[in-house]
Protein backbone atom coordinates (compact mmCIF):
# COMPACT_ATOMS: atom_id res chain seq x y z
CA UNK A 1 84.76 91.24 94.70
CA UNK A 2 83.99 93.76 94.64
CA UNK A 3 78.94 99.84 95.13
CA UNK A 4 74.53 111.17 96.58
CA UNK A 5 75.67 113.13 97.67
CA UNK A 6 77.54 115.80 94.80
CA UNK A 7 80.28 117.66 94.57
CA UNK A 8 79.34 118.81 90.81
CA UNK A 9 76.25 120.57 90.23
CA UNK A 10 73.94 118.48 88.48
CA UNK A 11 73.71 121.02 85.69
CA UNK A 12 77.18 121.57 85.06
CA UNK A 13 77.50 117.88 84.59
CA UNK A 14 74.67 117.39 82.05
CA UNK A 15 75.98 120.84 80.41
CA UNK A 16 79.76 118.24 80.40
CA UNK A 17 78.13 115.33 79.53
CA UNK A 18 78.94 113.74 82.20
CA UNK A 19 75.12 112.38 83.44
CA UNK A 20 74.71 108.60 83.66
CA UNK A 21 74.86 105.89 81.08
CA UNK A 22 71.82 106.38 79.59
CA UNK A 23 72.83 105.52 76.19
CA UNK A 24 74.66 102.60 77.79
CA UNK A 25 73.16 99.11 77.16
CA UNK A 26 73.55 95.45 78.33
CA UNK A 27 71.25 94.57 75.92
CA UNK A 28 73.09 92.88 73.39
CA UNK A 29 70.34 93.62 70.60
CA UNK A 30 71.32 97.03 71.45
CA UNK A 31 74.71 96.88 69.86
CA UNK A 32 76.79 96.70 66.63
CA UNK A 33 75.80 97.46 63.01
CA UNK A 34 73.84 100.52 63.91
CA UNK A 35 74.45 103.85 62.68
CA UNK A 36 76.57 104.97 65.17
CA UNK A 37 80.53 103.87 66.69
CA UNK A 38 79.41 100.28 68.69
CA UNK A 39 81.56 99.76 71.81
CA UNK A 40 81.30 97.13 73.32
CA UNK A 41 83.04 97.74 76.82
CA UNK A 42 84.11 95.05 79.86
CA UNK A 43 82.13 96.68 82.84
CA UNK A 44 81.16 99.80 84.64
CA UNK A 45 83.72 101.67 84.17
CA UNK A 46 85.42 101.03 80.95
CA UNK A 47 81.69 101.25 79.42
CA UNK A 48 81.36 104.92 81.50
CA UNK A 49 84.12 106.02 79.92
CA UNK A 50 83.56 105.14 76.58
CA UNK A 51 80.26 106.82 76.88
CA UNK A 52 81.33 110.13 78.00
CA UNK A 53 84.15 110.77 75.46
CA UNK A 54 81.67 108.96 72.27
CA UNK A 55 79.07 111.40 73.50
CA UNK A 56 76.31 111.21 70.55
CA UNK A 57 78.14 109.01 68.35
CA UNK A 58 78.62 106.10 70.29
CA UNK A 59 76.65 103.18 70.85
CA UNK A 60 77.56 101.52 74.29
CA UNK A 61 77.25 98.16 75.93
CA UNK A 62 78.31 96.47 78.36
CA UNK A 63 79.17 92.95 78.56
CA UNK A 64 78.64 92.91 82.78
CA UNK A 65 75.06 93.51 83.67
CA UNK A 66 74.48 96.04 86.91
CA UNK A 67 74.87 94.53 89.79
CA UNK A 68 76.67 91.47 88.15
CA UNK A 69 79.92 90.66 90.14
CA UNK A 70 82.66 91.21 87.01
CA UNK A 71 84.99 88.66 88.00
CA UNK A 72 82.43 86.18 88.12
CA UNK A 73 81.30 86.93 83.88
CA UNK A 74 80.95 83.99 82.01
CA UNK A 75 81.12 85.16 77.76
CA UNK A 76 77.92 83.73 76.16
CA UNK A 77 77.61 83.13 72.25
CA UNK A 78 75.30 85.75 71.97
CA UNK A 79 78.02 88.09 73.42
CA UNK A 80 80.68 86.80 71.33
CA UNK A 81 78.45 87.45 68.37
CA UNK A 82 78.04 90.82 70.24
CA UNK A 83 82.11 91.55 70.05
CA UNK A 84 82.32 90.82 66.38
CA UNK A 85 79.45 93.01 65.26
CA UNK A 86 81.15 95.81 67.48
CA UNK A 87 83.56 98.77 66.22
CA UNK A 88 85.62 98.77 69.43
CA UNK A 89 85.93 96.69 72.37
CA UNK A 90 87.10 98.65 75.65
CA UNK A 91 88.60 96.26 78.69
CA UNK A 92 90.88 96.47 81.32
CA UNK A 93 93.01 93.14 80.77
CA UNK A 94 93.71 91.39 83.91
CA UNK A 95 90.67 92.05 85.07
CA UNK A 96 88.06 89.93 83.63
CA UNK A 97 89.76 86.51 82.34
CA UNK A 98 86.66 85.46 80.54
CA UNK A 99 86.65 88.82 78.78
CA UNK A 100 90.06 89.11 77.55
CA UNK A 101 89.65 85.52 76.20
CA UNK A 102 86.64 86.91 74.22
CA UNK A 103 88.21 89.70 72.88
CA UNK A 104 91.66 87.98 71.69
CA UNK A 105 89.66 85.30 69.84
CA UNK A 106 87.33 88.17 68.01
CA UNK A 107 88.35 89.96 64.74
CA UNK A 108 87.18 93.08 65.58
CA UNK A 109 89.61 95.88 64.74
CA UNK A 110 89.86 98.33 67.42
CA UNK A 111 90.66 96.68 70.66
CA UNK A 112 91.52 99.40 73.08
CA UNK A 113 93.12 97.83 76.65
CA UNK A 114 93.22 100.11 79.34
CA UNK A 115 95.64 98.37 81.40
CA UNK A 116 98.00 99.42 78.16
CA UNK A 117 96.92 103.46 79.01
CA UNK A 118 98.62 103.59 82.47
CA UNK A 119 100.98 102.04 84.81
CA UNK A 120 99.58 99.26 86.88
CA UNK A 121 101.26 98.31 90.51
CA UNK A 122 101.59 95.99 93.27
CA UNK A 123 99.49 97.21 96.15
CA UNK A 124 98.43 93.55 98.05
CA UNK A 125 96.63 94.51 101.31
CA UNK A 126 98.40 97.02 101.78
CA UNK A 127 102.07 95.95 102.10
CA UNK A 128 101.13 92.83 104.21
CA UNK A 129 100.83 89.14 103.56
CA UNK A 130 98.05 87.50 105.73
CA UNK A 131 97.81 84.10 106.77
CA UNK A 132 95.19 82.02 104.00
CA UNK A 133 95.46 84.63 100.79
CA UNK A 134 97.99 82.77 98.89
CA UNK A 135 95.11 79.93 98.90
CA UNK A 136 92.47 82.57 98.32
CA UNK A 137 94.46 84.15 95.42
CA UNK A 138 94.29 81.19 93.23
CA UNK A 139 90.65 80.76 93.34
CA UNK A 140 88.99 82.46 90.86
CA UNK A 141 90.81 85.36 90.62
CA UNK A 142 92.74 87.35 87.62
CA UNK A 143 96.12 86.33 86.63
CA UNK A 144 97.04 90.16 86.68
CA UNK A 145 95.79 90.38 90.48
CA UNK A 146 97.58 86.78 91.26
CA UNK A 147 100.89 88.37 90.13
CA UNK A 148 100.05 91.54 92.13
CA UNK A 149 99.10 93.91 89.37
CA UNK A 150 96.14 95.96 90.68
CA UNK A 151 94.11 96.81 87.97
CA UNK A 152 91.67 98.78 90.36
CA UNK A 153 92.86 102.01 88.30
CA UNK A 154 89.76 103.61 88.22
CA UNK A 155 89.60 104.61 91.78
CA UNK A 156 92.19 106.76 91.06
CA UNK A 157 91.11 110.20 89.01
CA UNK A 158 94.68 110.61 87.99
CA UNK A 159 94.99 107.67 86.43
CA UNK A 160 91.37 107.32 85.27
CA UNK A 161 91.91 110.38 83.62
CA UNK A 162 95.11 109.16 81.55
CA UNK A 163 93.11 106.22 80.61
CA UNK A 164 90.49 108.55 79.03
CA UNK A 165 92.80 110.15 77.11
CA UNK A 166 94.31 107.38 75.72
CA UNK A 167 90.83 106.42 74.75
CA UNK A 168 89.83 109.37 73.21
CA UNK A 169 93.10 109.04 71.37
CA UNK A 170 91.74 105.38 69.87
CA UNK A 171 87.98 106.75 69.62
CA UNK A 172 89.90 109.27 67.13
CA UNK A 173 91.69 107.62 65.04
CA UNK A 174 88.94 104.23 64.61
CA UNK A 175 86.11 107.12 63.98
CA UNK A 176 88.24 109.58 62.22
CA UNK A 177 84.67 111.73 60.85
CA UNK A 178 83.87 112.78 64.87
CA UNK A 179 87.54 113.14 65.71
CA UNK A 180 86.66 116.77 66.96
CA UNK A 181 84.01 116.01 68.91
CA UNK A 182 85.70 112.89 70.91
CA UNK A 183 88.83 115.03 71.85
CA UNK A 184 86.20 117.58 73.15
CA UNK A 185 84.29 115.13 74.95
CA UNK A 186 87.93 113.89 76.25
CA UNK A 187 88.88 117.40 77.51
CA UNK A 188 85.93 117.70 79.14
CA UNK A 189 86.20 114.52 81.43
CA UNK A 190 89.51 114.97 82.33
CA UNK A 191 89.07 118.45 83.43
CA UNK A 192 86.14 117.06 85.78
CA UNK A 193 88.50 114.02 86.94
CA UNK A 194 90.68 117.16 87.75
CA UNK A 195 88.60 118.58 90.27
CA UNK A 196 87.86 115.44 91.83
CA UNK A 197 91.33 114.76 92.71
CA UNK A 198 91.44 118.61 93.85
CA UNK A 199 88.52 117.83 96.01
CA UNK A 200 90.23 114.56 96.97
CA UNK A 201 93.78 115.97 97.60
CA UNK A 202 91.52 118.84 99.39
CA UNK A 203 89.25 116.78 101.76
CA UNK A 204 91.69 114.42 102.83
CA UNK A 205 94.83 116.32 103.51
CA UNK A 206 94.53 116.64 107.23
CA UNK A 207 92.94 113.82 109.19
CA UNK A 208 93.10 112.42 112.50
CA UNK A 209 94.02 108.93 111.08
CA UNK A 210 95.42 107.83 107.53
CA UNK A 211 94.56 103.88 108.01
CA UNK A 212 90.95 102.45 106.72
CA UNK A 213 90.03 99.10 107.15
CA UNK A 214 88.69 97.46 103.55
CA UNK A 215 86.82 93.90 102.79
CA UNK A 216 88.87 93.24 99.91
CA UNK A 217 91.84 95.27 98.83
CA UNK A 218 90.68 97.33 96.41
CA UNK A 219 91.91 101.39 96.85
CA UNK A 220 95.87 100.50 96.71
CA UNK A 221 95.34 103.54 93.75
CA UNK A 222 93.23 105.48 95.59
CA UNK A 223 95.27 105.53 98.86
CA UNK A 224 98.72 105.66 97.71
CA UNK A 225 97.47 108.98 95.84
CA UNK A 226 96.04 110.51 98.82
CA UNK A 227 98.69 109.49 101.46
CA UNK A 228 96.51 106.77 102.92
CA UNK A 229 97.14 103.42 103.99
CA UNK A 230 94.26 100.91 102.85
CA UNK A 231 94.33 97.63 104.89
CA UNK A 232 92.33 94.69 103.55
CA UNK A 233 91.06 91.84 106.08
CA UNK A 234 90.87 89.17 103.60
CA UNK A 235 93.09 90.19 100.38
CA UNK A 236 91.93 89.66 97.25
CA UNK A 237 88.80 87.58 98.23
CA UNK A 238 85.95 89.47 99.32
CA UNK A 239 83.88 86.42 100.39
CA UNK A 240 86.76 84.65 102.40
CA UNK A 241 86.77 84.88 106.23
CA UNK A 242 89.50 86.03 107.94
CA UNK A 243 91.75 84.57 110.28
CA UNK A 244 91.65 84.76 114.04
CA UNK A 245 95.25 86.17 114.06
CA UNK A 246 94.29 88.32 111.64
CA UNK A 247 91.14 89.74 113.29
CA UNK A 248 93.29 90.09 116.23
CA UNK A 249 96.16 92.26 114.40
CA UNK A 250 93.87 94.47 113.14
CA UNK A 251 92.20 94.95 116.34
CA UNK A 252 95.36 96.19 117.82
CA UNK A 253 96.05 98.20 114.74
CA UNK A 254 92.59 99.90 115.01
CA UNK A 255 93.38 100.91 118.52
CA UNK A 256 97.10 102.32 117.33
CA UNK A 257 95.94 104.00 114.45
CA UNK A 258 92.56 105.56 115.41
CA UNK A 259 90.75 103.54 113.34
CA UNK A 260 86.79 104.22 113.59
CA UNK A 261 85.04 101.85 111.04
CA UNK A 262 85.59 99.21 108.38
CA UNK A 263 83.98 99.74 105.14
CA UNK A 264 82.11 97.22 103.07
CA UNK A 265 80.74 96.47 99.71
CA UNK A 266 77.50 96.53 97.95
CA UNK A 267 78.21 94.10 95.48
CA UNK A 268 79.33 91.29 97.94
CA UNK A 269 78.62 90.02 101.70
CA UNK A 270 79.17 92.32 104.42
CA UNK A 271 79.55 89.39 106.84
CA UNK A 272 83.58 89.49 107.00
CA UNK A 273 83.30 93.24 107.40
CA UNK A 274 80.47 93.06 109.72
CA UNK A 275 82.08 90.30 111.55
CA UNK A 276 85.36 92.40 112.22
CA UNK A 277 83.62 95.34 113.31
CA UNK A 278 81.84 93.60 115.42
CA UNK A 279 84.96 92.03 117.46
CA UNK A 280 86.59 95.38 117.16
CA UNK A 281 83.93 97.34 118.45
CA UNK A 282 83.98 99.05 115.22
CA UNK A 283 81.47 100.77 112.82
CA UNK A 284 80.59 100.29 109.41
CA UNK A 285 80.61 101.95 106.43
CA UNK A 286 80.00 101.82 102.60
CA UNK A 287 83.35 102.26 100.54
CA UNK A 288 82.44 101.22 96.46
CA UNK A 289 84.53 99.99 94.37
CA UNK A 290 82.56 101.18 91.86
CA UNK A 291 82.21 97.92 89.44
CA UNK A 292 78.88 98.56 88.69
CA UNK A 293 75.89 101.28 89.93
CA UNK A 294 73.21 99.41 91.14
CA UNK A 295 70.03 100.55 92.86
CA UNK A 296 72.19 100.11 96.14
CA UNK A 297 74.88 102.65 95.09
CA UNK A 298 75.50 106.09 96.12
CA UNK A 299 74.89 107.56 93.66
CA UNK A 300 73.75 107.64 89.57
CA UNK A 301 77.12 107.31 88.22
CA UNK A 302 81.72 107.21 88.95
CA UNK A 303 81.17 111.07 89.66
CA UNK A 304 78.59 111.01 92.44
CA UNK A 305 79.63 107.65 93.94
CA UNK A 306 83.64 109.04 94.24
CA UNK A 307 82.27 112.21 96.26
CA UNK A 308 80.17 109.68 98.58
CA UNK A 309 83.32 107.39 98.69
CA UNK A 310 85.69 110.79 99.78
CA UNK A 311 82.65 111.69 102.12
CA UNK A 312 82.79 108.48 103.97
CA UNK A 313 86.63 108.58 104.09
CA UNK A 314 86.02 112.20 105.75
CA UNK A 315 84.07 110.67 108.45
CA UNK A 316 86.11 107.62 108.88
CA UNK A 317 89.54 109.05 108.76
CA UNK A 318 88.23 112.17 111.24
CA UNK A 319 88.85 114.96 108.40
CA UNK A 320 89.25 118.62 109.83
């Protein structure tokens, strides 16, 4: 599945806080029994949240190395070993089988799930069932996702921004001596998830069309909140291909709907999207999920890939 342009002045962010991960580790030498609160989070962003509210007090790794596909983690001993030696753990369960498996079996105290700190939905393709995803569904894929919870939460800033503060909450009360400083760290990120939903709400209000074209359905969150309709050509496999009926529906949907381009991935092929665009006589585009900043992302960190994700949905959608 499955990823510089800024909105945010790069000084106002560092003044927030809110720079990359760069006390963020995958390095499991890195973490637990040092001096500081260990989290050990899931991926990309459960581990950028963690770092922006534990600010200087928190030690942060992640068990999903950039550019690693999360659905695809396998748990090794040595990151087992990693959970127990940990303070916190930080997932999103649903997401990651392999992970929440990990984390049940540990002992570790504080196990903060963020599918707990907000209200998951159904979002499917986008209100469709395709011909071939009940097949693709069962391979390899969440048992949240194959009962239609999408636990792509993230993409939205409203809900991102609950799920920080129900971290912060759990950052307070496990590390009680830096209580102040977490619910200062908290304010600070949801007041900058703020104005990214103003500049989403903002950029996105009038367009010339309100249907994108997706690899994988992924932004059920992100376009329900901004009037949008997301339409995935395979479902919930990225790598699948998609069907000749279905290549041919959206063909005719592109040409009722104004559709200009289908977005892909960084973190997976862009043969299916490349391969619709192609018989569609449509472009393509870069729309990330955001599971993981690689050298391939657009941008340093959730921040500065979100404004290039709303910038490409400006030129997509035809914003005015």
């Amino acid at each position: 599945m499955n990823v510089r342009r800024r909105l945010i002045p790069a000084a106002l962010a560092s003044a927030l806080g809110l720079g990359a991960l760069t006390a963020c580790s995958s390095d499991s030498a890195a973490s637990g029994n040092t001096d500081k609160f260990d989290v050990v989070a899931s991926f990309y962003p459960m581990a950028f949240l963690a770092e922006q509210i534990g600010g200087d007090h928190a030690n942060v790794t992640s068990l999903t190395e950039p550019g690693q596909e999360p659905h695809d983690l396998e748990i090794s001993t040595q990151q087992r070993a990693q959970l127990e030696e940990a303070d916190a753990a930080l997932y999103l369960k649903g997401l990651q089988p392999a992970v929440d498996e990990a984390v049940g079996q540990t002992g570790i105290k504080t196990k903060i799930d963020a599918a707990t700190l907000t209200h998951l939905e159904d979002h499917g393709t986008g209100g469709h069932t395709h011909e071939g995803e009940e097949g693709h569904a069962e391979e390899g894929h969440s048992e949240e996702e194959e009962h239609g919870r999408d636990p792509h939460v993230w993409l939205d800033p409203v809900k991102y921004a609950e799920i920080a503060q129900g971290v912060g909450k759990a950052f307070e009360k496990a590390d009680p001596d830096h209580a102040a400083d977490y619910k200062k760290n908290t304010e600070a990120l949801v007041t900058k998830l703020k104005g990214l939903d103003g500049d989403f709400e903002n950029g996105l209000k009038t367009t010339k069309s309100k249907v994108f074209f997706t690899n994988h359905a992924a932004f059920g969150y992100l376009a329900e909140r901004y009037g949008l309709t997301q339409e995935a050509i395979s479902g919930v496999d990225p790598d699948s291909e998609p069907s000749g009926a279905r290549v041919r529906e959206l063909q005719q949907e592109a040409k009722a709907d104004g559709v200009t381009t289908v977005f892909y991935e960084t973190l997976v092929s862009d043969k299916t999207a490349k391969t619709l665009a192609r018989d569609a006589n449509l472009k393509t585009d870069v729309l990330d999920p955001i599971e993981g900043i690689t050298d391939k992302s657009r941008g340093d960190d959730y921040f500065q890939v979100m404004e290039a994700n709303l910038k490409a949905l400006q030129k997509a959608l035809g914003a005015k």
